[in-house]
Structure formats: structure tokens, C-alpha cells
N, C-alpha and C. Protein backbone atom coordinates (compact mmCIF):
# COMPACT_ATOMS: atom_id res chain seq x y z
N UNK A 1 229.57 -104.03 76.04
CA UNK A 1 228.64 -105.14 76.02
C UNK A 1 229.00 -106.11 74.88
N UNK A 2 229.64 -105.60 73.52
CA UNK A 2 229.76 -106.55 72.70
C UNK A 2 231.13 -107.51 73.09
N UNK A 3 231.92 -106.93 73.66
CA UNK A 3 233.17 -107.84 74.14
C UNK A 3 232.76 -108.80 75.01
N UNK A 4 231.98 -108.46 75.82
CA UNK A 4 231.19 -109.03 77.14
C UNK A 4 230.85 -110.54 75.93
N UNK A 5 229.94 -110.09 75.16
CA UNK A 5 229.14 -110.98 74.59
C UNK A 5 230.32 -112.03 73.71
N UNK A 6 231.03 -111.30 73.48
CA UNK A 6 232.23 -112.19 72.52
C UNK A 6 233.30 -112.93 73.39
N UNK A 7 232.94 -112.94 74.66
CA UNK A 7 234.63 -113.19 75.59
C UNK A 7 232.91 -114.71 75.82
N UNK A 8 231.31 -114.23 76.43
CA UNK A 8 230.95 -115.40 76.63
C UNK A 8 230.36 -116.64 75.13
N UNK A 9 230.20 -115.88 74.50
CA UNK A 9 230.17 -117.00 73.37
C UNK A 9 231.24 -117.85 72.93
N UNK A 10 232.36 -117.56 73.24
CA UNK A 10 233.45 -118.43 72.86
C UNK A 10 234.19 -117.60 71.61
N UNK A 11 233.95 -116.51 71.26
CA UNK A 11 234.49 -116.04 69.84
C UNK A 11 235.97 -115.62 70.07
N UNK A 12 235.91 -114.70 71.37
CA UNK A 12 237.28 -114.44 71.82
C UNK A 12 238.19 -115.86 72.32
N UNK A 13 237.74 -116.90 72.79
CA UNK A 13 238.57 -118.13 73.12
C UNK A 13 238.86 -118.60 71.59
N UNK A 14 237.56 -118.67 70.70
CA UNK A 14 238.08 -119.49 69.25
C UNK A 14 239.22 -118.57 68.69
N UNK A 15 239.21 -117.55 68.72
CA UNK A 15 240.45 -116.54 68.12
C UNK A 15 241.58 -117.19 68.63
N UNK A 16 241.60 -117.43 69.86
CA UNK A 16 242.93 -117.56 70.29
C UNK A 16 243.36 -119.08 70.26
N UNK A 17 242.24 -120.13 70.23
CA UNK A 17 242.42 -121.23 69.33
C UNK A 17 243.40 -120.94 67.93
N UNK A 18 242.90 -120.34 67.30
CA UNK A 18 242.89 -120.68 65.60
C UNK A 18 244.41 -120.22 65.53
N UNK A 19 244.35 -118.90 66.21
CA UNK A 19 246.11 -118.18 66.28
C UNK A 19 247.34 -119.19 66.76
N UNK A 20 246.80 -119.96 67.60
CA UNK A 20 247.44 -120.85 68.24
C UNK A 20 247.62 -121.96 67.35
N UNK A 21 246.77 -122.60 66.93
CA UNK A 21 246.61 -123.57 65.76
C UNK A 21 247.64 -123.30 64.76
N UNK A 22 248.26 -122.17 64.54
CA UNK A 22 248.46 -121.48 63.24
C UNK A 22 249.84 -121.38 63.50
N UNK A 23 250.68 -121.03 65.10
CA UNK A 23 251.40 -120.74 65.36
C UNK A 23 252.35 -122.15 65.95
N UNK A 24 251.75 -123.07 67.06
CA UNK A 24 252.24 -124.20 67.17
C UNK A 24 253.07 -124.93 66.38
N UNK A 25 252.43 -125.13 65.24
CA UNK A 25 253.37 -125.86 63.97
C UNK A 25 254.78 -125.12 63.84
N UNK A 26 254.58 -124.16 63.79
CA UNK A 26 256.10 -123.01 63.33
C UNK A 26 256.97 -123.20 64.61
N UNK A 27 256.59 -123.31 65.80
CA UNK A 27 257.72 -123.47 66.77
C UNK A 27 257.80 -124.69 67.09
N UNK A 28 256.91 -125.64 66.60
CA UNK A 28 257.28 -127.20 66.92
C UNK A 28 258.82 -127.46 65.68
N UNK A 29 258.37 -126.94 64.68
CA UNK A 29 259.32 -127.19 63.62
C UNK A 29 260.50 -126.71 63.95
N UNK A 30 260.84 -125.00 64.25
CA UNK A 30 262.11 -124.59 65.09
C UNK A 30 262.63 -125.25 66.05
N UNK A 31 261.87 -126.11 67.25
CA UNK A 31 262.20 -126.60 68.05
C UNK A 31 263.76 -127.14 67.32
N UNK A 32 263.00 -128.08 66.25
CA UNK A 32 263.80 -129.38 66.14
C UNK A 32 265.03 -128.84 65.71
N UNK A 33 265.04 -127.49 64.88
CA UNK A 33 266.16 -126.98 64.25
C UNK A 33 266.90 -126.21 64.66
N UNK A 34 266.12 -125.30 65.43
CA UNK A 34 267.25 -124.44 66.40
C UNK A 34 266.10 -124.19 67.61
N UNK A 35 266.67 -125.02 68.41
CA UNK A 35 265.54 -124.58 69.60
C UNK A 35 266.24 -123.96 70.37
N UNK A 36 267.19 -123.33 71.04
CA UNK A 36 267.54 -121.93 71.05
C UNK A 36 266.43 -121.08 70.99
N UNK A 37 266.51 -120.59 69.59
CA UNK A 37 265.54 -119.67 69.09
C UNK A 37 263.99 -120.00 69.09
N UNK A 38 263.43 -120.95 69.48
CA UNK A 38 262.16 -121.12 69.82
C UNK A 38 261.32 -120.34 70.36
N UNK A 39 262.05 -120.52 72.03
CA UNK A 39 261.46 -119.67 72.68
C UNK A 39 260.74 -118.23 72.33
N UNK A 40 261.87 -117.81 72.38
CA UNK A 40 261.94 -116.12 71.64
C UNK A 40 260.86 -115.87 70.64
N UNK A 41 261.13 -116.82 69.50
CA UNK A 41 260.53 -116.82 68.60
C UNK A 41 258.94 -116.81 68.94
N UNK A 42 258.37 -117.61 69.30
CA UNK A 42 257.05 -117.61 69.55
C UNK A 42 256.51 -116.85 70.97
N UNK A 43 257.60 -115.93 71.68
CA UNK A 43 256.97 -114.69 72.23
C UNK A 43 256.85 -113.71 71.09
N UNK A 44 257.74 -113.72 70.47
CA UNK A 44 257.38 -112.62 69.51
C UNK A 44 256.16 -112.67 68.60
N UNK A 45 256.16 -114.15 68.22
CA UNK A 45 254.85 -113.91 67.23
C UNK A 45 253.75 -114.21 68.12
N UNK A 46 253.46 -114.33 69.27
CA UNK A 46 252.23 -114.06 70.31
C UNK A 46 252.07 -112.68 70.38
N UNK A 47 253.17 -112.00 70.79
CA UNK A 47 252.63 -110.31 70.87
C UNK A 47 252.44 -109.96 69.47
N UNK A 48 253.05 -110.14 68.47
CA UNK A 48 252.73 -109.64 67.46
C UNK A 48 251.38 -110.02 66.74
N UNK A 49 250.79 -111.18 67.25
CA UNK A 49 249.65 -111.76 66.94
C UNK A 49 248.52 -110.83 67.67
N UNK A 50 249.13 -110.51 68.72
CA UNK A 50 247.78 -109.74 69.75
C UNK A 50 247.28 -108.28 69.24
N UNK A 51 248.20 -108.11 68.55
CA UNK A 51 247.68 -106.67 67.69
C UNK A 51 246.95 -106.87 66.49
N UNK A 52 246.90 -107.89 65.52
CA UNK A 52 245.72 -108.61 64.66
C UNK A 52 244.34 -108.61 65.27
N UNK A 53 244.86 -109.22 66.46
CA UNK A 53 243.34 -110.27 67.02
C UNK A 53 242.89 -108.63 67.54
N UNK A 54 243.57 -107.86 68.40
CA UNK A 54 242.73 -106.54 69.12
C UNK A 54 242.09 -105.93 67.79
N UNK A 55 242.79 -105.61 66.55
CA UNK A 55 241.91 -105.38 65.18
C UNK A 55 240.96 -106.13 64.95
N UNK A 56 241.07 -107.25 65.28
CA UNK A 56 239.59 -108.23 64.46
C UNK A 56 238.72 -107.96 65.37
N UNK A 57 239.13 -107.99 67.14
CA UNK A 57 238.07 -107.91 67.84
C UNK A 57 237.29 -106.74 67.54
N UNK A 58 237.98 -105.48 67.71
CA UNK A 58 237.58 -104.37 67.27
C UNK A 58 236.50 -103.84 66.40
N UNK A 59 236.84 -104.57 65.30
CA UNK A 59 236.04 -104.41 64.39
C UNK A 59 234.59 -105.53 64.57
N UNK A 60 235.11 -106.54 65.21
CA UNK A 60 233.48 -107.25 64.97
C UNK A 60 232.78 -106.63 66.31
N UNK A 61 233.46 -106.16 66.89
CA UNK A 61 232.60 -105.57 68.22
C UNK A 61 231.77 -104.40 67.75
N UNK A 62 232.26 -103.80 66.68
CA UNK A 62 231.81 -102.53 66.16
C UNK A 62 230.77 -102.99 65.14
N UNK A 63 230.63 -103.66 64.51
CA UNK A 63 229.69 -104.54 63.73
C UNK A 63 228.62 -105.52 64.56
N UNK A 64 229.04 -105.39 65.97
CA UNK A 64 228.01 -106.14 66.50
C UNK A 64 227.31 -104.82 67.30
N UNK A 65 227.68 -103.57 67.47
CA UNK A 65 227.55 -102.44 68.07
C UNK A 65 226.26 -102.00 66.81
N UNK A 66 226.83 -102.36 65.48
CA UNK A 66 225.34 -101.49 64.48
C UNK A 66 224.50 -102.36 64.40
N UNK A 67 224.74 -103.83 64.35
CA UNK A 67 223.48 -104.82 64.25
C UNK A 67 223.05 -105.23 65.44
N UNK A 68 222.62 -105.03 66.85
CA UNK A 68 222.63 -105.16 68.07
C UNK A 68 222.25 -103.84 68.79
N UNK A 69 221.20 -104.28 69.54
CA UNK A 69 221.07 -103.12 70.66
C UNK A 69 221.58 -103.17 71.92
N UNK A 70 221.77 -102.40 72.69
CA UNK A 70 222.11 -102.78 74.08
C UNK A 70 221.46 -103.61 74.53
N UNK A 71 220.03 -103.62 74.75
CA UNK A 71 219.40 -104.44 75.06
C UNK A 71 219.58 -105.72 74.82
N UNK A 72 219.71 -106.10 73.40
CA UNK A 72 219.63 -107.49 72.84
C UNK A 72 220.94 -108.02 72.73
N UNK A 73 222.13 -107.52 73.16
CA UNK A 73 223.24 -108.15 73.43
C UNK A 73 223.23 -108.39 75.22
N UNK A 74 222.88 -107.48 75.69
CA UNK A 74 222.46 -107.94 77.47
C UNK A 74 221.59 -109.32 77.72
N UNK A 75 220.82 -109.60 76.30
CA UNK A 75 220.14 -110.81 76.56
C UNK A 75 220.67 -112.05 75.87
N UNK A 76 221.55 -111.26 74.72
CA UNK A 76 222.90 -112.90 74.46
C UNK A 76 223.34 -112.59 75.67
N UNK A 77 224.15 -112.10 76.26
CA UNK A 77 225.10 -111.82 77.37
C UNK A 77 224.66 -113.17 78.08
N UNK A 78 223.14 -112.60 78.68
CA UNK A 78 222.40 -113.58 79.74
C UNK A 78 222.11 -115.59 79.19
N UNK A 79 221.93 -115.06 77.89
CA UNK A 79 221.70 -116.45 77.36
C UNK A 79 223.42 -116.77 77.62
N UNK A 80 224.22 -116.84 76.98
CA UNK A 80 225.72 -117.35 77.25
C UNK A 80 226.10 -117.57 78.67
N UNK A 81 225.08 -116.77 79.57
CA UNK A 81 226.06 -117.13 80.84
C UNK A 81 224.62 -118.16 81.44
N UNK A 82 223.92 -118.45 81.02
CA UNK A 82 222.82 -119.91 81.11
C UNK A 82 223.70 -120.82 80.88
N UNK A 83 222.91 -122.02 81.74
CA UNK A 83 223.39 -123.22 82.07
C UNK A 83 223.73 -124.01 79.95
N UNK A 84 222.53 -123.69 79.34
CA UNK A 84 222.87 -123.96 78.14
C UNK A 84 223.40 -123.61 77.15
N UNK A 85 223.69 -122.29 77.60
CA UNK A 85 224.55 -121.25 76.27
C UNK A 85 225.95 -121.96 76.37
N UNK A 86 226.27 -121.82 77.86
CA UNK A 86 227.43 -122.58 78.32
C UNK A 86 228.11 -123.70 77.85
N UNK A 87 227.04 -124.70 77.79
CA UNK A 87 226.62 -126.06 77.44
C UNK A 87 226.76 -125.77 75.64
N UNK A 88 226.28 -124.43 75.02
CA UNK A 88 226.29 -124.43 73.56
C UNK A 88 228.01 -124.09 73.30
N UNK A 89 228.26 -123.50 74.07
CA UNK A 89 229.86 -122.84 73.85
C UNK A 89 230.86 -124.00 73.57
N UNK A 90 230.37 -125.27 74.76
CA UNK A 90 231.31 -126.16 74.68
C UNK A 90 231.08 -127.22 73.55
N UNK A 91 230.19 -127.42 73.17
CA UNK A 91 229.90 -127.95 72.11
C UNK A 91 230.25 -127.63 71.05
N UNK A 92 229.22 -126.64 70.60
CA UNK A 92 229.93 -125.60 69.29
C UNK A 92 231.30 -124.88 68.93
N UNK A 93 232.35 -125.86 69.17
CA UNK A 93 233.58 -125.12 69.50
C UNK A 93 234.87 -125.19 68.76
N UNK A 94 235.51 -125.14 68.08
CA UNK A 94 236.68 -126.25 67.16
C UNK A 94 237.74 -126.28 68.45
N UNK A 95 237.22 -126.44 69.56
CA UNK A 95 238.00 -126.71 70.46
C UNK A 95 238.06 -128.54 71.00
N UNK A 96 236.17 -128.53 70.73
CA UNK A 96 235.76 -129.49 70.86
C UNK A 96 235.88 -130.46 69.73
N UNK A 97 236.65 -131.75 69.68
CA UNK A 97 237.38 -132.53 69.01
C UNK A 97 236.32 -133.31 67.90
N UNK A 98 235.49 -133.07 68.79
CA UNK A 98 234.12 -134.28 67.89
C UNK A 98 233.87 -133.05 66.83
N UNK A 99 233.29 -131.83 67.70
CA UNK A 99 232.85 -131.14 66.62
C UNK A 99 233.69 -130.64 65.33
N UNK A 100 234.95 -130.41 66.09
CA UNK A 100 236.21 -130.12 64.70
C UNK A 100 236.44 -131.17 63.63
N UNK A 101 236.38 -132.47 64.20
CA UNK A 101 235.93 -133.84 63.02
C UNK A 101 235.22 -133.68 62.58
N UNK A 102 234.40 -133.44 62.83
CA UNK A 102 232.90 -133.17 62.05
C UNK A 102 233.53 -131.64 60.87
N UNK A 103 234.16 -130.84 61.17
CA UNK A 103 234.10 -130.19 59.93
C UNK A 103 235.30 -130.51 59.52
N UNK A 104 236.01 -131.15 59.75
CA UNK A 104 237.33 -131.35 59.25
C UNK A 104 236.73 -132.90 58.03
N UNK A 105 235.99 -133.36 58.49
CA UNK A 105 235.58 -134.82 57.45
C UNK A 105 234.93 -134.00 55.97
N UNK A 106 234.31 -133.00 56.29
CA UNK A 106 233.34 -132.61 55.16
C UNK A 106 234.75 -131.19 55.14
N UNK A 107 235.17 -130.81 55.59
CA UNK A 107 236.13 -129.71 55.00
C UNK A 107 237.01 -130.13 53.42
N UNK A 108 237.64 -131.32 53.70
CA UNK A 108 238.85 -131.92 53.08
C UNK A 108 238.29 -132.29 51.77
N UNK A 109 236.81 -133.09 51.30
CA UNK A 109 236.73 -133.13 50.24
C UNK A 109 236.68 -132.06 49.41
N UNK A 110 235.94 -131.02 49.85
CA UNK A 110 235.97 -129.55 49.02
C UNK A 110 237.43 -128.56 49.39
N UNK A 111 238.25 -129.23 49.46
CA UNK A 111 239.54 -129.03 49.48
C UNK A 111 240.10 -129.66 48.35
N UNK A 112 240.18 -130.66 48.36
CA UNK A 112 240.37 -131.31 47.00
C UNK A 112 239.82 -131.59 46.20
N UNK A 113 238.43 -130.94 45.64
CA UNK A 113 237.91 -130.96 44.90
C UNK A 113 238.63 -129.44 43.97
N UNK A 114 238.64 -128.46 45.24
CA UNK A 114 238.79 -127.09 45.21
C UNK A 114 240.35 -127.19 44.31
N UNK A 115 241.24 -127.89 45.01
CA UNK A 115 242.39 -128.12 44.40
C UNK A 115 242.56 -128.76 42.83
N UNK A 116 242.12 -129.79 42.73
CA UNK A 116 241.72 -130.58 41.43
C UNK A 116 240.67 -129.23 40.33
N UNK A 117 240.38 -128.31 40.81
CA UNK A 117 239.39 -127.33 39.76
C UNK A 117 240.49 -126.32 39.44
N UNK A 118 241.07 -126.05 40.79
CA UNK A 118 242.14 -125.17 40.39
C UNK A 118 243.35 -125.91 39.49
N UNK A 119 243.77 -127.06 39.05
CA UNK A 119 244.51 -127.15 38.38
C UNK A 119 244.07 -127.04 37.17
N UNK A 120 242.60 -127.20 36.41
CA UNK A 120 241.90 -127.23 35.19
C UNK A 120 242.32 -125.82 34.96
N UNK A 121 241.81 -124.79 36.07
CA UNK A 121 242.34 -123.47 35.68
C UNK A 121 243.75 -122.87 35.13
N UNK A 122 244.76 -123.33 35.52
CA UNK A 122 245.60 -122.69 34.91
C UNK A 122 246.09 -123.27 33.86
């Protein structure tokens, strides 16, 4: 039931967003340099990525297994597969471009704020 609940909230699609996010750059860059080895390259770090993500799932499924009853994940379940959970998935998504602007505008200053504190530090 908790996978159930994580494949309809979008948690299992954002995983494979972010991995992807993370991974794109590295074979766009090979492309240019040895694209040959591209290919290859980013099968390998997809499977090798899928054994992370089966750990992360794992574990938050198991953390949603002690804070969650059967019951009350059968009724996220039901809410996610509603016309508006649906409707919340696509919205709430860093898939969704507006909403990723939206944290990407307020991300960046406390990035460089974060950066500028860390140089006082050392």
C-alpha cells in the first residue's frame, strides 16, 4: 500500500525526475567529447542509479509503513487517484515548470547568501 501511495502521489515519478536532472548534464557533456561513449555511459549510470532509488524507496515505504495505517494510506491511495489529488500531483510537481520557478526564484538567494556566509567561515 505504501508504494501504491508513492507511485500515486508523484514521489516515485519526482525520484526519477531529480535522478534524471542529475544525470542529463553528464551525458549531454560526454556527448560533445566522446559520444561514442555516451550511450553506454548513461545505461550504466541508469541501472546503477536504480539500486539507490529501490533503497530510498524502501526505506520511505517503511517509514510510511510506522507512521500510517493500512487504512489511512488506502484513503491517500483514494484521495491521489481523485479527480483532485491528480490535479494536486500535477501541480505540486518540479516537473511542473511554473512550480519549479517558483522554488528555483526563492532557492538561489539562500544559495548565495549560503555561499557568501560560507566564505566568512573559513
Amino acid at each position: 500500500m505504501a508504494r501504491e501511495f508513492l507511485v500515486l502521489n508523484g514521489t516515485v515519478g519526482n525520484m526519477d525526475y531529480t535522478i534524471s536532472q542529475m544525470v542529463q548534464p553528464m551525458v549531454a557533456r560526454l556527448k560533445q567529447t566522446e559520444p561514442d561513449k555516451a550511450a553506454a555511459f548513461e545505461r550504466n549510470v541508469i541501472d546503477a542509479t536504480a539500486k539507490f532509488k529501490s533503497a530510498w524507496l524502501v526505506e520511505v515505504e517503511t517509514y510510511l509503513a510506522k507512521s500510517f495505517t493500512e487504512k489511512e494510506l488506502t484513503e491517500l491511495c483514494d484521495f491521489y487517484r481523485s479527480a483532485i489529488g491528480q490535479k494536486m500531483t500535477t501541480i505540486v510537481s518540479p516537473q511542473n515548470k511554473e512550480f519549479a520557478a517558483i522554488g528555483q526564484k526563492h532557492l538561489m538567494p539562500i544559495m548565495a547568501f549560503l555561499a557568501m556566509t560560507a566564505d566568512g567561515i573559513r
